[in-house]
N, C-alpha and C. Protein backbone atom coordinates (compact mmCIF):
# COMPACT_ATOMS: atom_id res chain seq x y z
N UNK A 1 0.84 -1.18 0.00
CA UNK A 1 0.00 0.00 0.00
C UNK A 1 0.89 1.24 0.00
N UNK A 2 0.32 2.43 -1.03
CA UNK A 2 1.36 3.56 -0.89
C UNK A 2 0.92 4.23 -0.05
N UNK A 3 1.51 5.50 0.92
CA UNK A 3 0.70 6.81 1.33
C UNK A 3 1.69 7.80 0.92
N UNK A 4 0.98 8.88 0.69
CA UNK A 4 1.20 10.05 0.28
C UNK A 4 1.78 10.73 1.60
N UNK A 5 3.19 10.91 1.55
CA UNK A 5 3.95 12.12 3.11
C UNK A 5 3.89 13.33 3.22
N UNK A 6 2.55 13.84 3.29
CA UNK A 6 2.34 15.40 3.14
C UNK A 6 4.08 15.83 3.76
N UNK A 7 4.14 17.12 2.99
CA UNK A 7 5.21 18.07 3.90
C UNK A 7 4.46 19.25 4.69
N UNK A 8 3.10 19.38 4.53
CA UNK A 8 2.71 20.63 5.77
C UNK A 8 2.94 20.19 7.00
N UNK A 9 3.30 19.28 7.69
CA UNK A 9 4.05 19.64 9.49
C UNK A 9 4.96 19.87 9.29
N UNK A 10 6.12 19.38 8.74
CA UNK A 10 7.50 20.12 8.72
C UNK A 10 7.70 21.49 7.81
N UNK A 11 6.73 21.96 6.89
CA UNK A 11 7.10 22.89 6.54
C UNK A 11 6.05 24.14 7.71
N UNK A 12 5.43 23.79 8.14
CA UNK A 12 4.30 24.46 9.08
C UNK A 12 5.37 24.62 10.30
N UNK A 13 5.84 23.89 10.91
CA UNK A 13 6.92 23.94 11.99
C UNK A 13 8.13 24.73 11.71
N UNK A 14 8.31 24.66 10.45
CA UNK A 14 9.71 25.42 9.82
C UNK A 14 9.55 26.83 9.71
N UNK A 15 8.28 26.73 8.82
CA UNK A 15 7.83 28.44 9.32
C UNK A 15 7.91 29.40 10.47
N UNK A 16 7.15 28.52 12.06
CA UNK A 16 7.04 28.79 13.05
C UNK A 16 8.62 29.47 13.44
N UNK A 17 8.94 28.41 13.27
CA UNK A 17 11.02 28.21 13.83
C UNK A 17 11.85 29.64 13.58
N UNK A 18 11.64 30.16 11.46
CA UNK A 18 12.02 30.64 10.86
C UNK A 18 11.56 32.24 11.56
N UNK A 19 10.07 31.97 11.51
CA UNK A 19 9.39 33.86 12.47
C UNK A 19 9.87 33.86 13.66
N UNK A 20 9.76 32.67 14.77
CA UNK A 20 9.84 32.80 16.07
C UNK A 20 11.92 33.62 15.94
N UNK A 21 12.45 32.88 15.34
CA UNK A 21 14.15 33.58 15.04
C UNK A 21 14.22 34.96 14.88
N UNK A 22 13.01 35.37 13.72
CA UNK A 22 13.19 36.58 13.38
C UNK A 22 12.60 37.60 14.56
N UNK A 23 11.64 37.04 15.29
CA UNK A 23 10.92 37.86 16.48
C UNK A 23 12.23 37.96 17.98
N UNK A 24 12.77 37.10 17.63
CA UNK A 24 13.99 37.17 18.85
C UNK A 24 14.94 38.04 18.49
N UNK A 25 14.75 38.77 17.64
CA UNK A 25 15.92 39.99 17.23
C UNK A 25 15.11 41.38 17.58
N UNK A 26 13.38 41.21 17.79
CA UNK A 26 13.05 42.60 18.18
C UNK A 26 13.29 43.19 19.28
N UNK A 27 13.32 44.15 19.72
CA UNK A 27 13.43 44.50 21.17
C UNK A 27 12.36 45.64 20.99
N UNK A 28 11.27 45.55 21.96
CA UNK A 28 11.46 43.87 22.73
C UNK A 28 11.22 42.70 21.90
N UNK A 29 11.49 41.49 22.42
CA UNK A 29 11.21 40.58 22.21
C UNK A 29 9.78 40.18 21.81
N UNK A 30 9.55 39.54 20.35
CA UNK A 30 8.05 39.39 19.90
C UNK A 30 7.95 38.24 20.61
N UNK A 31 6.84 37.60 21.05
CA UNK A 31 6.51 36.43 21.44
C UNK A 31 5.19 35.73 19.82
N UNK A 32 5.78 34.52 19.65
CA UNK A 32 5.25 33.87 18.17
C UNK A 32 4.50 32.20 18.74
N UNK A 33 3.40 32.08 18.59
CA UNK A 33 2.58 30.73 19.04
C UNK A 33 2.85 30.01 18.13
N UNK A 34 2.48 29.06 18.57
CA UNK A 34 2.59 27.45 17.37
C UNK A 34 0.63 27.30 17.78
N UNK A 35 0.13 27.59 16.76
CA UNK A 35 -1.39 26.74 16.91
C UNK A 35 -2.58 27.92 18.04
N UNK A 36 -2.25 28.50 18.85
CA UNK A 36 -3.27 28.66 19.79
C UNK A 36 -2.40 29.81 21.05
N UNK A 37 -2.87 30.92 20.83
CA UNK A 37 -2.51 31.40 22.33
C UNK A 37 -2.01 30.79 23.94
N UNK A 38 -1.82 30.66 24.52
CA UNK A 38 -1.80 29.74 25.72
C UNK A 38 -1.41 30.15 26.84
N UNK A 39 -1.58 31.44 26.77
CA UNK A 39 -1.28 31.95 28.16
C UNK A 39 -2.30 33.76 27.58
N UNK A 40 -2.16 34.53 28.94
CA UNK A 40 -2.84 35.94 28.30
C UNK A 40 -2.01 36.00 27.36
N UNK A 41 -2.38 37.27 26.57
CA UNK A 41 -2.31 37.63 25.36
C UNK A 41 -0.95 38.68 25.56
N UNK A 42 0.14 38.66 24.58
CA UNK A 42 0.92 40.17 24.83
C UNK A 42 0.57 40.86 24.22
N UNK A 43 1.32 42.10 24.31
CA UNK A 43 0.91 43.18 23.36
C UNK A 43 1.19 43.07 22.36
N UNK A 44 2.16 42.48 21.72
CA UNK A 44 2.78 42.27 20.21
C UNK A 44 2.63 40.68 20.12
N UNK A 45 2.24 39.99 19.09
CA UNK A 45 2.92 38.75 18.97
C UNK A 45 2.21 38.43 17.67
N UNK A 46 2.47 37.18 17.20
CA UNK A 46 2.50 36.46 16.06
C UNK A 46 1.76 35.42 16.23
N UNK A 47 0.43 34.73 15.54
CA UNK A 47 0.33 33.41 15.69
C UNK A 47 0.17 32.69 14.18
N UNK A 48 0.57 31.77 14.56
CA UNK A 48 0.77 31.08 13.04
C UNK A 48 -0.53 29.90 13.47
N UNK A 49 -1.64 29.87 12.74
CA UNK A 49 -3.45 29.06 13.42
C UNK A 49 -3.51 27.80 12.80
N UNK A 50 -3.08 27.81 11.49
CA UNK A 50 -4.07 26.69 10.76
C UNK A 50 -3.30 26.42 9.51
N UNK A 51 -3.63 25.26 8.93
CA UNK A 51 -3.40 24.67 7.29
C UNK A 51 -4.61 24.53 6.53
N UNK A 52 -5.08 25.44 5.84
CA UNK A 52 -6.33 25.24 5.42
C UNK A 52 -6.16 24.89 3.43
N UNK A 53 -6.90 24.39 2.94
CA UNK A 53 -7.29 24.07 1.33
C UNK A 53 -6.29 23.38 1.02
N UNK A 54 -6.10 22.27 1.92
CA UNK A 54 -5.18 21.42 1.31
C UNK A 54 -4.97 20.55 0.02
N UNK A 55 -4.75 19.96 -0.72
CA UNK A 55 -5.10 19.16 -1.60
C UNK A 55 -3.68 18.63 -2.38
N UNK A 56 -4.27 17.67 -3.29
CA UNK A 56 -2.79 16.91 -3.76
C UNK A 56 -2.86 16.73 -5.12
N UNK A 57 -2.00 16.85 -5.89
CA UNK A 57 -2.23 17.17 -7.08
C UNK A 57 -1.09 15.87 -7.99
N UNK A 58 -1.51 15.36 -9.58
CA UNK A 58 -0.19 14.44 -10.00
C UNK A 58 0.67 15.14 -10.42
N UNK A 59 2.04 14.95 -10.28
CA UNK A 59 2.70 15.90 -11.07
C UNK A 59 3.25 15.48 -12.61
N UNK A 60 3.06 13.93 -12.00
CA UNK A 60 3.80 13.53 -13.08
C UNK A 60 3.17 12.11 -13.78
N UNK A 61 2.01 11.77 -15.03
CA UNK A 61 1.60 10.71 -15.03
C UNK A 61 2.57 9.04 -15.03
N UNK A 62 3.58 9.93 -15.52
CA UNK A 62 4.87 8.50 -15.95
C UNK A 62 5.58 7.76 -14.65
N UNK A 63 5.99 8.59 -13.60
CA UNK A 63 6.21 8.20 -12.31
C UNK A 63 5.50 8.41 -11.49
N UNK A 64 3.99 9.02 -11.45
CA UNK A 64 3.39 8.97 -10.52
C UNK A 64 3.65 9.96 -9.09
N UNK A 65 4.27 10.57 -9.48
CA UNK A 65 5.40 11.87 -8.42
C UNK A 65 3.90 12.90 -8.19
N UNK A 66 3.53 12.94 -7.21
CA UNK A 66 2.96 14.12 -6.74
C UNK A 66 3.25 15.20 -5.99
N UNK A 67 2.33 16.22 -5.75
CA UNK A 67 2.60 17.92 -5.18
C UNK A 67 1.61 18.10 -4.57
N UNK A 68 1.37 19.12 -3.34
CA UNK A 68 0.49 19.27 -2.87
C UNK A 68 0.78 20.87 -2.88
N UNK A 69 -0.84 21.46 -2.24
CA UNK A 69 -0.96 23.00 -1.98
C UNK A 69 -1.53 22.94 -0.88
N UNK A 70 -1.23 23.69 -0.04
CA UNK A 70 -1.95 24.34 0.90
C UNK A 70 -1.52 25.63 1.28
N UNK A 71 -2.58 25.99 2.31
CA UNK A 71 -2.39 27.48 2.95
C UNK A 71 -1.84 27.52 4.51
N UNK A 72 -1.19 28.13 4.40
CA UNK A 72 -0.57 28.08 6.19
C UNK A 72 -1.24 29.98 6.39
N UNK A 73 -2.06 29.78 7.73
CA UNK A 73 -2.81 30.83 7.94
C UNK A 73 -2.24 31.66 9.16
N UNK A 74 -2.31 33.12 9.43
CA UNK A 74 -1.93 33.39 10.96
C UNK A 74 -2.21 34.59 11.26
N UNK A 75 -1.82 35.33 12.08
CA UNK A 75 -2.32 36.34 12.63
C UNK A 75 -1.54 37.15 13.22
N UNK A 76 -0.94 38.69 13.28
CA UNK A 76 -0.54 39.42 13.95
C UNK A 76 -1.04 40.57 13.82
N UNK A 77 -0.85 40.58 15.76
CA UNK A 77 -1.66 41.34 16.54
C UNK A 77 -0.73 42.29 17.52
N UNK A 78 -1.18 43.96 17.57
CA UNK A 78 -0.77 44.37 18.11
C UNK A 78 -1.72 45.16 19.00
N UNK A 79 -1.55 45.31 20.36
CA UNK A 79 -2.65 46.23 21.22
C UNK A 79 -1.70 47.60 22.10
N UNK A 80 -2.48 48.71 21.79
CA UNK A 80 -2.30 49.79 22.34
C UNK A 80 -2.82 49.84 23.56
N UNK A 81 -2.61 50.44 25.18
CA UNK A 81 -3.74 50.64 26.20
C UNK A 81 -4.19 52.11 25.95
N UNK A 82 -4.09 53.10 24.44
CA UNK A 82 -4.13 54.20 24.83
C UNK A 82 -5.51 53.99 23.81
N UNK A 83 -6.29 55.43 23.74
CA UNK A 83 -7.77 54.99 23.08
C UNK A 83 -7.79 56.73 22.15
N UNK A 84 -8.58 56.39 20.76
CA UNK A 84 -8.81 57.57 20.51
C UNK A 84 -8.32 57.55 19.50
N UNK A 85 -8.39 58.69 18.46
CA UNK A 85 -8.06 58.58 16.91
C UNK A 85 -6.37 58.46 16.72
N UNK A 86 -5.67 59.00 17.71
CA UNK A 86 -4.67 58.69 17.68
C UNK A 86 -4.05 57.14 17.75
N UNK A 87 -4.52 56.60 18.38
CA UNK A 87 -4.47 55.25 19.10
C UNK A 87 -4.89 54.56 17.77
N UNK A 88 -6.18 54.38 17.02
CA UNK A 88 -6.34 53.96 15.96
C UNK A 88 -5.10 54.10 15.26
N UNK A 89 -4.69 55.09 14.60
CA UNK A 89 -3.50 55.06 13.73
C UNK A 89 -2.56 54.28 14.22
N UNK A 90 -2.42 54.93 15.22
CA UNK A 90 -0.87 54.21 15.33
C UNK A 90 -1.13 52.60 15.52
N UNK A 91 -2.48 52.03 15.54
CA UNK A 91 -2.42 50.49 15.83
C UNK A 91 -2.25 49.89 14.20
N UNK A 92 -3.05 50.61 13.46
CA UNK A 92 -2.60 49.79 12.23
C UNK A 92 -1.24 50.10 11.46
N UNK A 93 -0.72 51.06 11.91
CA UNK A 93 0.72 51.36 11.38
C UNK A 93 1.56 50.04 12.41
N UNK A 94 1.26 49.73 13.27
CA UNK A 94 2.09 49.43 14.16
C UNK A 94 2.00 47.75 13.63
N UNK A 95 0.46 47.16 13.64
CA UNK A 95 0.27 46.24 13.31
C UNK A 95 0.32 45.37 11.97
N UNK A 96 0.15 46.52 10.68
CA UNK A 96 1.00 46.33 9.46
C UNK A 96 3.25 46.24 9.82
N UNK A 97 3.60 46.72 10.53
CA UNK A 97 4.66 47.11 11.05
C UNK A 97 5.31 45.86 11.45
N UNK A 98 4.59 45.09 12.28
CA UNK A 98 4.79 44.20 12.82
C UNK A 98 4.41 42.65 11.69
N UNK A 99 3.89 42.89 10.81
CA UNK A 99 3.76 41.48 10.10
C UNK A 99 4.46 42.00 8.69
N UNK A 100 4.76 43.14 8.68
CA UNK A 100 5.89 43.06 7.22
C UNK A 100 7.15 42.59 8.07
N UNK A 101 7.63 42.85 9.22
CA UNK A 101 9.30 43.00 9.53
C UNK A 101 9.12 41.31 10.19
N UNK A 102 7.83 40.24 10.70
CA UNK A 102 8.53 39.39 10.75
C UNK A 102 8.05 38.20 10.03
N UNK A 103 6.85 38.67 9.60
CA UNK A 103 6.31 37.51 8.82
C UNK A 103 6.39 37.54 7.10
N UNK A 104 6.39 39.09 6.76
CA UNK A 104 6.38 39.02 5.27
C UNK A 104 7.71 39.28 5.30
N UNK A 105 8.41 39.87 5.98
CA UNK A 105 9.96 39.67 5.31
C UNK A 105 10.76 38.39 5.89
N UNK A 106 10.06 37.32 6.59
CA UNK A 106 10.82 35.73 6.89
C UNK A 106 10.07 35.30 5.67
N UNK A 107 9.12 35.33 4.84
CA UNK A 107 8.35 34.32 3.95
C UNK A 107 8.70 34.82 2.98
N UNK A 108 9.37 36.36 2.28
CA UNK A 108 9.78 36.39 1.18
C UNK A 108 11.04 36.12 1.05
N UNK A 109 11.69 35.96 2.32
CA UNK A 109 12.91 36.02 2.06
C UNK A 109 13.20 34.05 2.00
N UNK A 110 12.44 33.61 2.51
CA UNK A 110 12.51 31.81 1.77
C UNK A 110 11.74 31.33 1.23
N UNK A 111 10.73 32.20 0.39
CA UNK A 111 10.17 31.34 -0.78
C UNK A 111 10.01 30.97 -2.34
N UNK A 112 11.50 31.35 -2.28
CA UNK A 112 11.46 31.26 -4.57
C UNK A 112 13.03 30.23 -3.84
N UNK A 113 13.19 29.72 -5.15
CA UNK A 113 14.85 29.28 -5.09
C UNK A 113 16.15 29.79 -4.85
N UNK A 114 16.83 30.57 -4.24
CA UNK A 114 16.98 29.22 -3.54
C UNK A 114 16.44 29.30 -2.21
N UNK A 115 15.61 28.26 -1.84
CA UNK A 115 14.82 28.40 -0.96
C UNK A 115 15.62 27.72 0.40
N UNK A 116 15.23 28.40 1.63
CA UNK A 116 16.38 28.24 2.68
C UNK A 116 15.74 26.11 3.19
N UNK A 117 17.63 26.15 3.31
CA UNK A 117 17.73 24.60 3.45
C UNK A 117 16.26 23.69 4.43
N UNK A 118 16.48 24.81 5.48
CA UNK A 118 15.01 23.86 5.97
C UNK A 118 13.99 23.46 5.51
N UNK A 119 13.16 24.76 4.61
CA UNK A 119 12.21 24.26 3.93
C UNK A 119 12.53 23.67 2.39
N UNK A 120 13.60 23.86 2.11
CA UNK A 120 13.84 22.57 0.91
C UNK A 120 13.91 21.37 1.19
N UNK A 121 14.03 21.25 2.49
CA UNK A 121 14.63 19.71 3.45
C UNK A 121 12.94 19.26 3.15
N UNK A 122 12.01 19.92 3.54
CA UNK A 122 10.30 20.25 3.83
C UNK A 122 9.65 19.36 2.40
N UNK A 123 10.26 19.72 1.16
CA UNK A 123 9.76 19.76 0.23
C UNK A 123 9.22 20.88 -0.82
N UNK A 124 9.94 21.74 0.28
CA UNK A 124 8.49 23.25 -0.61
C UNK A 124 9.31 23.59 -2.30
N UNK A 125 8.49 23.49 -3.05
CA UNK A 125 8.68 24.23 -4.10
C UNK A 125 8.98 25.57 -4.25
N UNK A 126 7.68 26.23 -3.86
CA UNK A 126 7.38 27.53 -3.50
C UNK A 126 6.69 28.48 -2.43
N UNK A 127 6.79 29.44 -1.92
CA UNK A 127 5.73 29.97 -1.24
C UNK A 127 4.99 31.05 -1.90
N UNK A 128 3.61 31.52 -1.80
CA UNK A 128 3.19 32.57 -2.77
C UNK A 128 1.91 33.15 -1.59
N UNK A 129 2.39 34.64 -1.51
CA UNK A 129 1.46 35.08 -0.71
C UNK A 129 0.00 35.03 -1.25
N UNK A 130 -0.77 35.13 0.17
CA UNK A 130 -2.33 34.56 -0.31
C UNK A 130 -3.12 35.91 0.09
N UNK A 131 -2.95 36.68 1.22
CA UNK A 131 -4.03 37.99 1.46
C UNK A 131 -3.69 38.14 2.93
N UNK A 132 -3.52 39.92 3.13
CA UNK A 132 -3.50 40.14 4.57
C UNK A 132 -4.53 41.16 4.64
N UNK A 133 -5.34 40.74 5.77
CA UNK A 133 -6.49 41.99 5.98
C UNK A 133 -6.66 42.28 7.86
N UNK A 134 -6.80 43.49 7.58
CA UNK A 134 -6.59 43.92 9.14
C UNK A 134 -8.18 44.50 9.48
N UNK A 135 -8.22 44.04 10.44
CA UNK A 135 -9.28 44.68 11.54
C UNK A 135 -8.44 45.27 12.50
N UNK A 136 -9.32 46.20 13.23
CA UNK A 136 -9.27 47.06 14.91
C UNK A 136 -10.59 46.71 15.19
N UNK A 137 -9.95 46.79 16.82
CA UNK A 137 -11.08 46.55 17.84
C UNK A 137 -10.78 47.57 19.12
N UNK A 138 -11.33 48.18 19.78
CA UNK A 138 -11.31 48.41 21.06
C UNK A 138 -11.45 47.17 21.52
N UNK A 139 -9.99 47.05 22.58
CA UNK A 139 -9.94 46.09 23.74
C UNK A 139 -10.89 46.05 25.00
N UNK A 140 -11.00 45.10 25.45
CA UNK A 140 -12.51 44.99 26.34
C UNK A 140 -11.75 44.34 27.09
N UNK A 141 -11.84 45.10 28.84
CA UNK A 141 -11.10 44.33 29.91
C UNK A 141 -11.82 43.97 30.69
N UNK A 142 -11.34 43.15 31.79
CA UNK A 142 -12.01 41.99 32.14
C UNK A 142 -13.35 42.91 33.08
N UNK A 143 -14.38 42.54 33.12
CA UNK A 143 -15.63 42.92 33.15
C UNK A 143 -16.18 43.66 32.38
N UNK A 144 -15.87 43.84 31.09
CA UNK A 144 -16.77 44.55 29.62
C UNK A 144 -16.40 45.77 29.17
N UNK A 145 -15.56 46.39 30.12
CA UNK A 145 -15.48 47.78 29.98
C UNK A 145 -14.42 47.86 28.40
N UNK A 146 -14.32 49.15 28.00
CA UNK A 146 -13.08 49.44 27.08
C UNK A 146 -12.31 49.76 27.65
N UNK A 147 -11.05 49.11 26.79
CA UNK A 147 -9.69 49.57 27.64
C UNK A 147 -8.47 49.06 26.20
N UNK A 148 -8.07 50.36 25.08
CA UNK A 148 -7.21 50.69 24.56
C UNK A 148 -7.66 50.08 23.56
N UNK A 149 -6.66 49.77 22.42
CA UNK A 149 -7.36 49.64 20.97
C UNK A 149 -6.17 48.41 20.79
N UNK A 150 -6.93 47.42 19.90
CA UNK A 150 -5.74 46.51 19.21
C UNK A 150 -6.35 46.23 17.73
N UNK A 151 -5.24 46.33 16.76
CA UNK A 151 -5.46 45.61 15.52
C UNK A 151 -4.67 44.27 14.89
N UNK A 152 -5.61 43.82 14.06
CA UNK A 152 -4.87 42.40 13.61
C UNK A 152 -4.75 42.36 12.05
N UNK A 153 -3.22 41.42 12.08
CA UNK A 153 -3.30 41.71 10.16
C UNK A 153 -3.47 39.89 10.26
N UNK A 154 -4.29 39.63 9.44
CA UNK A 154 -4.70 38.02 9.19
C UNK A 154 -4.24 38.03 8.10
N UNK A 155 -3.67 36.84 7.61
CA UNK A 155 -2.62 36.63 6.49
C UNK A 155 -2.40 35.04 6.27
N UNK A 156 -2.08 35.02 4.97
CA UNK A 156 -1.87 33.71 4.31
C UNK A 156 -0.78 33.49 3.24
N UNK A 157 -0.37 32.18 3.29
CA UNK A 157 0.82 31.89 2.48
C UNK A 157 0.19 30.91 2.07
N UNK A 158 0.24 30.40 0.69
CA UNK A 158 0.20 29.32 -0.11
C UNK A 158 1.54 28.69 -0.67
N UNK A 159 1.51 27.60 -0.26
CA UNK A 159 2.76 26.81 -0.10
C UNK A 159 2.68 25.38 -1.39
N UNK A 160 3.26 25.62 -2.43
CA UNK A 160 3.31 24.07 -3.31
C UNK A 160 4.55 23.39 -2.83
N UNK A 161 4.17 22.02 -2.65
CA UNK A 161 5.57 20.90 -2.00
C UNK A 161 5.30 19.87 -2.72
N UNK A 162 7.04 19.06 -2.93
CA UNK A 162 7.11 17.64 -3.63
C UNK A 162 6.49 17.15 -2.18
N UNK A 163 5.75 15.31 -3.08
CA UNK A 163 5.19 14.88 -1.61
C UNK A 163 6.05 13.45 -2.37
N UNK A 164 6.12 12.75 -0.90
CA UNK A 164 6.97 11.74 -0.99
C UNK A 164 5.92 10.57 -0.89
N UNK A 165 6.11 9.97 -1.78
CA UNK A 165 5.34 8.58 -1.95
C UNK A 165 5.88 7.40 -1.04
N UNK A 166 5.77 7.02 -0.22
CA UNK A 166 6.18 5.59 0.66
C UNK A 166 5.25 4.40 0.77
């Protein structure tokens, strides 16, 4: 019996590895999740959520060599405690700010050829950005009240990988 060896956990983990590196050079220090928040929230951080539209494709009818696509999905978020039109601005400057310097400049900088050893190790072909869209919210502290403003840039990478037949 064959199965198909997706590469989205190791290239999904490689990602993580690749931002969480680049967030250890900010000062302060970004804090970057694997999957799920897990403690309160900081003011700056990164989460990398989900693999969504996966699918597998032939690449090749003569050997039977396949590829897959998917989307690796995530989120960065930054929160102000200050409130007010000022506070708006500066959250989406801050929060665009924060996902060009660690997420769009770690994903452009390893996804055409030559693509960095880990994720060639992964399988990835390519990476190709998919869409970043930001919301704001006034922050709501604990018993309902408002308290400062945060915005989020939600974002996607589409990832094609050789898949290994075993």
């Amino acid at each position: 019996m064959a199965n198909l060896l997706s590469t989205a956990p190791l290239a999904f983990n490689t990602i993580y590895n690749l931002i969480t590196a680049a967030a250890n050079t900010q000062s302060p220090v970004v804090q970057v999740f694997h999957t799920a928040v897990f403690q309160n929230e900081p003011a700056s951080y990164v989460l990398l959520e989900k693999i969504e539209n996966h699918h597998f494709d032939w690449d090749s009818l003569g050997t039977f060599a396949f590829t897959e696509e998917y989307s690796i999905i995530g989120e960065a978020t930054y929160y102000t405690g200050q409130s007010g039109a000022a506070a708006t601005q500066d959250t989406i400057t801050s929060a665009y700010a924060l996902f060009q310097s660690l997420v769009q400049s770690t994903m452009v900088q390893n996804r055409n050829p030559p693509i960095s050893a880990a994720l060639q190790s992964a399988g990835v072909i390519h990476i190709i950005p998919g869409y970043a869209r930001y919301t704001g919210e006034p922050g709501i502290a604990e018993g309902g009240a408002a308290m400062g403003f945060f915005g989020t840039v939600n974002w996607s990478y589409t990832i094609k990988a050789r898949v290994t037949v075993t």
